[in-house]
C-alpha atoms as a PDB file:
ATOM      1  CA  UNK A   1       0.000   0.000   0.000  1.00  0.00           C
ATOM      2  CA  UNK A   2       2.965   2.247   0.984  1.00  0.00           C
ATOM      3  CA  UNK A   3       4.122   2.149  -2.523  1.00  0.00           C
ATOM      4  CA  UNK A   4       0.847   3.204  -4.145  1.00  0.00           C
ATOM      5  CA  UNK A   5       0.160   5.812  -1.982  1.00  0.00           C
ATOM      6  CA  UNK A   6       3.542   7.226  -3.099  1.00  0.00           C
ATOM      7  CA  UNK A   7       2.339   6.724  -6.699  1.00  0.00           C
ATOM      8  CA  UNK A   8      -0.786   9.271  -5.795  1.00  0.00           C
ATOM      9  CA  UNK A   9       2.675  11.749  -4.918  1.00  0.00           C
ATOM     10  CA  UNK A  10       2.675  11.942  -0.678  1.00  0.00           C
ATOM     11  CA  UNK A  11       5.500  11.169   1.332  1.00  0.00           C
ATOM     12  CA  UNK A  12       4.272   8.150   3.540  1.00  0.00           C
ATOM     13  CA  UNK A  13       5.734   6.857   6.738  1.00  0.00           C
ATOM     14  CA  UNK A  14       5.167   3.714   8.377  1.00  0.00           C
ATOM     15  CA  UNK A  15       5.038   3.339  12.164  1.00  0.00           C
ATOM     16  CA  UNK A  16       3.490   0.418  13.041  1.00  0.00           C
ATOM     17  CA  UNK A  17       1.612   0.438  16.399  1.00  0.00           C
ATOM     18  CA  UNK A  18       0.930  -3.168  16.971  1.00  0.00           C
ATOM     19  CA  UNK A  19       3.301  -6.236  15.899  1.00  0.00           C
ATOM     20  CA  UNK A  20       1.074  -9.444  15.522  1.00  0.00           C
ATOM     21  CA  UNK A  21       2.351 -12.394  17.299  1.00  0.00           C
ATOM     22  CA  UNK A  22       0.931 -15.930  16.135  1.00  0.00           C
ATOM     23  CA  UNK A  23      -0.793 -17.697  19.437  1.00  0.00           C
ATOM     24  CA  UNK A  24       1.261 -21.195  20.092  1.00  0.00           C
ATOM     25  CA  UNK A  25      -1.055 -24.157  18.182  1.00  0.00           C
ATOM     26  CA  UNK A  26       0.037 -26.321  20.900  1.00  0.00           C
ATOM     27  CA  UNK A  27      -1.750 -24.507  23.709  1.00  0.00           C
ATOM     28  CA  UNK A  28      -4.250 -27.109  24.705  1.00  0.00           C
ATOM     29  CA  UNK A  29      -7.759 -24.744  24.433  1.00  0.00           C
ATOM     30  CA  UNK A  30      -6.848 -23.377  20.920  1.00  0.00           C
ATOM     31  CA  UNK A  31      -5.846 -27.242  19.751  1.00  0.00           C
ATOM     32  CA  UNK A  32      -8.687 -28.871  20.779  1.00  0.00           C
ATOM     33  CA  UNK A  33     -11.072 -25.927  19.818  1.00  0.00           C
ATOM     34  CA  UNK A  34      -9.375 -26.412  16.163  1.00  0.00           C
ATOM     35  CA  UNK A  35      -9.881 -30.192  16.554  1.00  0.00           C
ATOM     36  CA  UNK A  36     -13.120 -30.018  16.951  1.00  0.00           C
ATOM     37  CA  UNK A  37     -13.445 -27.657  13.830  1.00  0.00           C
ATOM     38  CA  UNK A  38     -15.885 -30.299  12.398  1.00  0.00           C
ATOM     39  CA  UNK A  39     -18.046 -29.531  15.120  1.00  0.00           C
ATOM     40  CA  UNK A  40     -19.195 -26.173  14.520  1.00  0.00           C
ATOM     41  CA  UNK A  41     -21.628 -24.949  12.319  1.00  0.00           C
ATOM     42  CA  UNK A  42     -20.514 -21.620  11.408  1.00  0.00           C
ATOM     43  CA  UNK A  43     -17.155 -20.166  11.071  1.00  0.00           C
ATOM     44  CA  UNK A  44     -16.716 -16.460  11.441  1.00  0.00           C
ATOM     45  CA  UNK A  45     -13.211 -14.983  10.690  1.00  0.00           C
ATOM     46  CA  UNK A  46     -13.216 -11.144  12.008  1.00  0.00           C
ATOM     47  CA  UNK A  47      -9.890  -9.636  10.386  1.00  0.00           C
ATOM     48  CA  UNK A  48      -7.356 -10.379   8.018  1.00  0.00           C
ATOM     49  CA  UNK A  49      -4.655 -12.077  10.996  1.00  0.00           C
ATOM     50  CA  UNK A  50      -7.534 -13.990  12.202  1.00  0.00           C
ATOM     51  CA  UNK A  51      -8.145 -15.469   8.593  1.00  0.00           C
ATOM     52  CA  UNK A  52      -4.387 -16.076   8.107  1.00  0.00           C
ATOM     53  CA  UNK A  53      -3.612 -17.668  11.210  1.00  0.00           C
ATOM     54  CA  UNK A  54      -6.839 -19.456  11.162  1.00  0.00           C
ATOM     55  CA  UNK A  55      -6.228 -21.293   7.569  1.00  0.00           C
ATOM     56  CA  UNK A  56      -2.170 -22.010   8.374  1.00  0.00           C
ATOM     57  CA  UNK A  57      -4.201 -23.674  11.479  1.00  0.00           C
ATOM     58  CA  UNK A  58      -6.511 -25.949   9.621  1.00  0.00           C
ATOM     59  CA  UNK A  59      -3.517 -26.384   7.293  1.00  0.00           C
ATOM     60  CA  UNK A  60      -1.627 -27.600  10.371  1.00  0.00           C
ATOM     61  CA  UNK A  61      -4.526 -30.245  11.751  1.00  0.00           C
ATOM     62  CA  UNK A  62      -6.906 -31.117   8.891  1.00  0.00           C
ATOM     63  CA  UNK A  63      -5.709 -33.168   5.398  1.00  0.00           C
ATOM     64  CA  UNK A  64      -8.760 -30.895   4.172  1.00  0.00           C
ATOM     65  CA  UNK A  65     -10.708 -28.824   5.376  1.00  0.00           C
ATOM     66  CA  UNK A  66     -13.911 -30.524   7.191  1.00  0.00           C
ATOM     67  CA  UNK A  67     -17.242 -29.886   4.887  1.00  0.00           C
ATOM     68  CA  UNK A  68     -20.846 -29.073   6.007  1.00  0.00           C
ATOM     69  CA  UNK A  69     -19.026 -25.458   7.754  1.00  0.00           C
ATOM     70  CA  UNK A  70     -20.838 -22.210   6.920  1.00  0.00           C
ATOM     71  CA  UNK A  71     -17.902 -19.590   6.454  1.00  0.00           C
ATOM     72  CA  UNK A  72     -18.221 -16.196   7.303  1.00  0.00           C
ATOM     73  CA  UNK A  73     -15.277 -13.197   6.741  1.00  0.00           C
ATOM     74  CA  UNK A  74     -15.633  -9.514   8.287  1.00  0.00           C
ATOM     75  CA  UNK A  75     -14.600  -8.231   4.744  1.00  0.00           C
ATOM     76  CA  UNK A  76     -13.553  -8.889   1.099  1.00  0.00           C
ATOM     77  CA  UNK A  77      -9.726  -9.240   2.179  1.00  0.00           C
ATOM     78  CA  UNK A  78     -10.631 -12.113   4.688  1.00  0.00           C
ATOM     79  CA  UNK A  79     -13.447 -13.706   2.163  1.00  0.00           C
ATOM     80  CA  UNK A  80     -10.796 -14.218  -0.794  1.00  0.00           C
ATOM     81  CA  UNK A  81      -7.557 -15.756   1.641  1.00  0.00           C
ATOM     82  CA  UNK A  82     -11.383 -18.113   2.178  1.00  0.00           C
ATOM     83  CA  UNK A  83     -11.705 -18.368  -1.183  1.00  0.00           C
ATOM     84  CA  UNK A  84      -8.146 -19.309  -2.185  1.00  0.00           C
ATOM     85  CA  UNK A  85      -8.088 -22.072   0.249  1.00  0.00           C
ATOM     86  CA  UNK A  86     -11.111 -24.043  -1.223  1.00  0.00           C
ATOM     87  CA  UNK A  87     -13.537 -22.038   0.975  1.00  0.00           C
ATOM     88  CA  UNK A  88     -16.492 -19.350   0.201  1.00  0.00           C
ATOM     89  CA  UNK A  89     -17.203 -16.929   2.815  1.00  0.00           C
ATOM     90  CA  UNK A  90     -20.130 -14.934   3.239  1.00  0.00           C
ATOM     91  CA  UNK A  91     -19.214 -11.008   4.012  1.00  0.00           C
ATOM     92  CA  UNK A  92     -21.647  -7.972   4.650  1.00  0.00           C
ATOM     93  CA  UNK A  93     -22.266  -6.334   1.580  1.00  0.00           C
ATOM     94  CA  UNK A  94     -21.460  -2.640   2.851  1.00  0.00           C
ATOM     95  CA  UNK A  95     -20.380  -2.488   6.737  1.00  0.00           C
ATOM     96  CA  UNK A  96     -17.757  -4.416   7.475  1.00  0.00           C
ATOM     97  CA  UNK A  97     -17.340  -5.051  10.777  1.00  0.00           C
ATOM     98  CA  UNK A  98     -18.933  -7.089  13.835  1.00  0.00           C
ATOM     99  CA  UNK A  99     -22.347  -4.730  13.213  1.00  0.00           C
ATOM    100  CA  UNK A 100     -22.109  -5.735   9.511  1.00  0.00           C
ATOM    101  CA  UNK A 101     -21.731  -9.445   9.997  1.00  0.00           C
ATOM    102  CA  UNK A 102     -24.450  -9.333  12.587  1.00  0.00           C
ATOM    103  CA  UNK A 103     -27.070  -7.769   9.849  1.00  0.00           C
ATOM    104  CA  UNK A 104     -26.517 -10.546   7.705  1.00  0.00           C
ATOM    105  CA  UNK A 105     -29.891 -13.072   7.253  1.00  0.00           C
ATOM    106  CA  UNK A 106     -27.939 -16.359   7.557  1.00  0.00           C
ATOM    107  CA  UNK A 107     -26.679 -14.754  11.104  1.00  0.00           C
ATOM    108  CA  UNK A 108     -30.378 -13.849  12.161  1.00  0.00           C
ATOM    109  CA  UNK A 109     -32.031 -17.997  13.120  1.00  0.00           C
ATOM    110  CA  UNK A 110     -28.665 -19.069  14.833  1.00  0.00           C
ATOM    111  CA  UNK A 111     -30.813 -21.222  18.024  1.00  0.00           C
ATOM    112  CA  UNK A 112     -28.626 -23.676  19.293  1.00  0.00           C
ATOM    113  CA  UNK A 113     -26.145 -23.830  16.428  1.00  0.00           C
ATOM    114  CA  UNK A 114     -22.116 -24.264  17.300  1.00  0.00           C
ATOM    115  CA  UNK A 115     -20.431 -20.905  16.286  1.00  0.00           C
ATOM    116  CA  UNK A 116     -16.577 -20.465  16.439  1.00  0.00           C
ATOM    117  CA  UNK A 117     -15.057 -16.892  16.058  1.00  0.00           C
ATOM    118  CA  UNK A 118     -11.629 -16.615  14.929  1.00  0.00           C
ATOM    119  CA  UNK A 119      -9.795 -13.439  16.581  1.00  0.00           C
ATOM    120  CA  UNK A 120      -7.256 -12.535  18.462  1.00  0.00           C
ATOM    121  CA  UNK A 121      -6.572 -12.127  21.996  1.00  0.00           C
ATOM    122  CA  UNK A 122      -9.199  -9.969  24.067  1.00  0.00           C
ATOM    123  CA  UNK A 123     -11.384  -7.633  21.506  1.00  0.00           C
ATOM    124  CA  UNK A 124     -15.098  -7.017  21.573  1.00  0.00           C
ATOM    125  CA  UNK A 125     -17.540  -9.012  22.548  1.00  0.00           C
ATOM    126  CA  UNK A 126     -20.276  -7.892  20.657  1.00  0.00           C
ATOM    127  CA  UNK A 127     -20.300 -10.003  17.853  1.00  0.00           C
ATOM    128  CA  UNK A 128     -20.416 -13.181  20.355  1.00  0.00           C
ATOM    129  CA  UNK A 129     -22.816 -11.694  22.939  1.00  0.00           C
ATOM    130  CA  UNK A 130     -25.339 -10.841  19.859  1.00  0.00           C
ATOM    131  CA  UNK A 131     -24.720 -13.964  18.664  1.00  0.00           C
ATOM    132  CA  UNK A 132     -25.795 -16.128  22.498  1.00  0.00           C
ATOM    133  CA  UNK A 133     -28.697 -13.470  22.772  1.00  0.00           C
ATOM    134  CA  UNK A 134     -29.831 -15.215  19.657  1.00  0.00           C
ATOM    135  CA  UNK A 135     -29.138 -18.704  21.198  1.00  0.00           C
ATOM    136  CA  UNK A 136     -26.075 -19.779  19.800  1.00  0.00           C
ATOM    137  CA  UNK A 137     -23.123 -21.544  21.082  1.00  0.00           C
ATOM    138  CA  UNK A 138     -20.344 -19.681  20.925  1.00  0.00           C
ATOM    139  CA  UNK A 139     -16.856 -20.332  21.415  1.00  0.00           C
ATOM    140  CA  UNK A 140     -13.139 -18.038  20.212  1.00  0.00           C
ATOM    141  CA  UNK A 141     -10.224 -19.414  18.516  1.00  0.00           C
ATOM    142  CA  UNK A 142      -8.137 -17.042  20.303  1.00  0.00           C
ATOM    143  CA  UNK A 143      -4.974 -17.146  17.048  1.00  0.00           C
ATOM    144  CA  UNK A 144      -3.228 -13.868  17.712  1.00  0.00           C
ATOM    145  CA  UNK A 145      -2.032 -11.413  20.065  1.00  0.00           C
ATOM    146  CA  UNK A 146      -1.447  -7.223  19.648  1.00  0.00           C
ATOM    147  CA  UNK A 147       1.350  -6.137  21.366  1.00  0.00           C
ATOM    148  CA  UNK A 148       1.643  -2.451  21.372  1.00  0.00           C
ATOM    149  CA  UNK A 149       4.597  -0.605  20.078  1.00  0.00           C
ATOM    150  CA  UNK A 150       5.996   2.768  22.019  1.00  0.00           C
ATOM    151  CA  UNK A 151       8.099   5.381  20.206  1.00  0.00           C
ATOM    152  CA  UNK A 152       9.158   8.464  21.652  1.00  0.00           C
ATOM    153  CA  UNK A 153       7.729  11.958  21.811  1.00  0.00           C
ATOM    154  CA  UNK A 154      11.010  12.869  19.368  1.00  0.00           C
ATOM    155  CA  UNK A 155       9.537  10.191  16.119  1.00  0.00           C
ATOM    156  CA  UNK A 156       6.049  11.557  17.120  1.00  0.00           C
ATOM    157  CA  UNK A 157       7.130  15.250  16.547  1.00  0.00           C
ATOM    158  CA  UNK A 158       9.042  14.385  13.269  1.00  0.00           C
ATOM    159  CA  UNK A 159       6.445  12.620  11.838  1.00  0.00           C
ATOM    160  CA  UNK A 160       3.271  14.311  12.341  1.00  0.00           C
ATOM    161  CA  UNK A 161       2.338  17.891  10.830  1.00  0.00           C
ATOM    162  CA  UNK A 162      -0.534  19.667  10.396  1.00  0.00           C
ATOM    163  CA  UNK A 163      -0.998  18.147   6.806  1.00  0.00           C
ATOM    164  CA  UNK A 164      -0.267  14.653   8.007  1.00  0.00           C
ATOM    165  CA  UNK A 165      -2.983  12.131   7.314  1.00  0.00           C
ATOM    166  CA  UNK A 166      -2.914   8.711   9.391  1.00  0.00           C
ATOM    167  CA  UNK A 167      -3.629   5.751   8.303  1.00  0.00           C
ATOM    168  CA  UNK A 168      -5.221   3.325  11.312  1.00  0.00           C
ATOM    169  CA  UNK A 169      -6.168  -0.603  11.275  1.00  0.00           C
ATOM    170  CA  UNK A 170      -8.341  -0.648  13.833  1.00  0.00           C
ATOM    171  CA  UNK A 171     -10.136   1.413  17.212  1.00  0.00           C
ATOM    172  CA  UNK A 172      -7.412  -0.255  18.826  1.00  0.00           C
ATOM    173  CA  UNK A 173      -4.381   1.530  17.104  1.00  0.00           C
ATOM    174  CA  UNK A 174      -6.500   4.747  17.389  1.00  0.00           C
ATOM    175  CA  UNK A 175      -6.451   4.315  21.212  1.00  0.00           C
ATOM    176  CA  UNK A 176      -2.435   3.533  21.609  1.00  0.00           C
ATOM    177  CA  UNK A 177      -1.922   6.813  19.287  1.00  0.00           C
ATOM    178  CA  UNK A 178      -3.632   8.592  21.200  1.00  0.00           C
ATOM    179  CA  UNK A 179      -2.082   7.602  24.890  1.00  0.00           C
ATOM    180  CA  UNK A 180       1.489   8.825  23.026  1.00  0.00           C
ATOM    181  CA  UNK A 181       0.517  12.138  21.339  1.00  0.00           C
ATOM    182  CA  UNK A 182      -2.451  13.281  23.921  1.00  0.00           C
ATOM    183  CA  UNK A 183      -3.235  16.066  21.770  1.00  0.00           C
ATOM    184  CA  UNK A 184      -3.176  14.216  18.347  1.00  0.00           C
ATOM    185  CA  UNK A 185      -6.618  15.606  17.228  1.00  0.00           C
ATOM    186  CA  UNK A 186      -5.208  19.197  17.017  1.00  0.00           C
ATOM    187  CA  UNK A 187      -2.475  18.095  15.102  1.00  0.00           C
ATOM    188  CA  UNK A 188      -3.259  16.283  12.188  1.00  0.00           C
ATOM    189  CA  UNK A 189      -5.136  16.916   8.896  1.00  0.00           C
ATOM    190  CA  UNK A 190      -7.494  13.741   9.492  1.00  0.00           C
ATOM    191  CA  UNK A 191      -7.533  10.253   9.654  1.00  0.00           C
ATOM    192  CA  UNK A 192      -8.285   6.700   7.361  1.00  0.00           C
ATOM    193  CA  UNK A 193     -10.038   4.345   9.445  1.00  0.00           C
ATOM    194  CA  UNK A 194     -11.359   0.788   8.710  1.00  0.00           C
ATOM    195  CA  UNK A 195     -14.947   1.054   9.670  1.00  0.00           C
ATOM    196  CA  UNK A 196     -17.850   3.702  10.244  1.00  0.00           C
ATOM    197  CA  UNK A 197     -17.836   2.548  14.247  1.00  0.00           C
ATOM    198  CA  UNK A 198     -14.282   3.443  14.494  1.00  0.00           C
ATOM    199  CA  UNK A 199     -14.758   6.355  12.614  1.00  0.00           C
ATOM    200  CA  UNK A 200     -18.337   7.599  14.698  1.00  0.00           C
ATOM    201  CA  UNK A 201     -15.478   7.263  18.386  1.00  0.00           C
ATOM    202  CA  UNK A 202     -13.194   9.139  16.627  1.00  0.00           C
ATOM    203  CA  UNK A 203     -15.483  12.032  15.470  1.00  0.00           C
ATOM    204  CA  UNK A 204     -16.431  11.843  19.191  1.00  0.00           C
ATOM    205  CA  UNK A 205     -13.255  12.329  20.107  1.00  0.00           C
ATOM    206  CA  UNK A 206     -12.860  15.522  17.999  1.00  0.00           C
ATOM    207  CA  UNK A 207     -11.222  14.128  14.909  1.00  0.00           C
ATOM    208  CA  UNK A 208     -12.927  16.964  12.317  1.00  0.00           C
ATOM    209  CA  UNK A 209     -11.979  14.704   8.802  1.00  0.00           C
ATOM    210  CA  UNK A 210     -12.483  11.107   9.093  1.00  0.00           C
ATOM    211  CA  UNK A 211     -12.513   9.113   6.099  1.00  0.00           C
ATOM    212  CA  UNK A 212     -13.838   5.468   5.763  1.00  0.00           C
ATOM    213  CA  UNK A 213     -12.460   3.583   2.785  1.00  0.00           C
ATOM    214  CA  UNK A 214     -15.038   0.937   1.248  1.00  0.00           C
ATOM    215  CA  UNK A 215     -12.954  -1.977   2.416  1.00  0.00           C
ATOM    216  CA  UNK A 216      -9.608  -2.587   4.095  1.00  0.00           C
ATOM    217  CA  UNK A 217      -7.453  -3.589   0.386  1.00  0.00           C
ATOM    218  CA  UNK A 218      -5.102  -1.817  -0.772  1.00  0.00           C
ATOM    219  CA  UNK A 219      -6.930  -0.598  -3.675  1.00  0.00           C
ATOM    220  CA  UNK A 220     -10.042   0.744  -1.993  1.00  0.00           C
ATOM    221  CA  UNK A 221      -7.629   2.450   0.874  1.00  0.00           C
ATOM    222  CA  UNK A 222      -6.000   4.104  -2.230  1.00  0.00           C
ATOM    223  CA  UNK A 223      -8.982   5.532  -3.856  1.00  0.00           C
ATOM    224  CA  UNK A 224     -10.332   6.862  -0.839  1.00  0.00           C
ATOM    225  CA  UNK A 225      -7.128   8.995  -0.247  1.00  0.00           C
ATOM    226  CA  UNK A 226      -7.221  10.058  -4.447  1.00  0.00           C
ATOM    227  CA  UNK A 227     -11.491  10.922  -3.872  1.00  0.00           C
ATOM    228  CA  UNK A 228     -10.680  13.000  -1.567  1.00  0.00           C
ATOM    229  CA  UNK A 229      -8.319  16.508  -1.034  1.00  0.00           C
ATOM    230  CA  UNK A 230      -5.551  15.775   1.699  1.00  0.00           C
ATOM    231  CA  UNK A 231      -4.528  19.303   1.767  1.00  0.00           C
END
């Protein structure tokens, strides 16, 4: 993405808040959770990690992948790694996130069916507590873990200017950004985020220009940023 956006003619940066750590296969909850993948009636992946980590994991225990699963991806990135593997995933058509997956119709008459959610460590919970209210069983594949990167007030102050943009996975990176530049609102031009519920805390938060690309590839990240004036 880094080199496309230079394409478009802006200097990009990349300071990467979180660095993804796979969860050990071996740990005996996530193993026998992936075991038992045949089990479940519906898979729902909820990110792009959660997808990758997810299919190196069936990869790791299954010769194939077990039929009669429903497959479900947050958005199009997710739904083709599905696809490439053998499997077709169901995504919202317009929101994607836990909200969008929870509008679909094959997610509305869930009573009593198994449900696994791959993730990563800790997250929301509303996609699962929708999901029980609805009376399904509903267990995590837990395949990933955020661990939070710190740089000093020094790279903050070289990086960001009053015309900088950033460009932000998740509500999560928003929040670590935030606890290191306090008054980061005040100092940047506006921000790319990956979903209108991430975007609606952010205008909250006093964010004046919040854009909301129409899915998290590279291409649709890109054509926000050309759509729209970053002066």
């Amino acid at each position: 993405m880094n080199a496309l956006i230079s394409q478009g003619g802006h200097e990009v940066q990349h300071l990467p808040l979180m660095a993804i750590e796979p969860e050990p296969l071996g740990k005996p909850d996530l193993r026998q959770c992936l075991l038992d993948l045949d089990c479940f009636h519906k898979v729902i992946s909820i990110s792009a990690n959660a997808t990758r980590y997810g299919l190196d994991a069936v990869d790791e225990f299954w010769p194939q992948a077990p039929i009669g699963i429903e497959w479900f991806a947050v958005g199009p990135t997710s739904a083709e790694a599905l696809d490439q593997f053998g499997l077709s995933a169901i995504i919202p058509s317009e929101r994607y996130d836990s909200e969008g997956l929870l509008a679909l119709p094959e997610l509305q008459q869930v009573d009593n069916e198994k449900i696994l959610i791959w993730r990563g460590v800790g997250g929301r919970e509303t996609l699962a507590a929708t999901l029980r209210e609805r009376g399904a069983q509903v267990s995590y594949a837990e395949l990933y873990q955020r661990v939070e990167q710190t740089y000093p007030a020094s790279t903050w102050d070289q990086a960001i200017h009053s015309n900088t943009w950033l460009l932000l996975s998740s509500g999560q990176a928003l929040d670590i950004i935030e606890q290191q530049v306090p008054d980061l609102a005040s100092r940047v031009a506006g921000l790319v985020l990956p979903s209108e519920r991430v975007a609606t805390a952010a205008r909250e938060r006093n964010f004046q220009r919040v854009l909301v690309p129409a899915s998290a590839r590279d291409e649709d990240v890109v054509a926000c940023l050309a759509a729209t004036s970053l002066d």
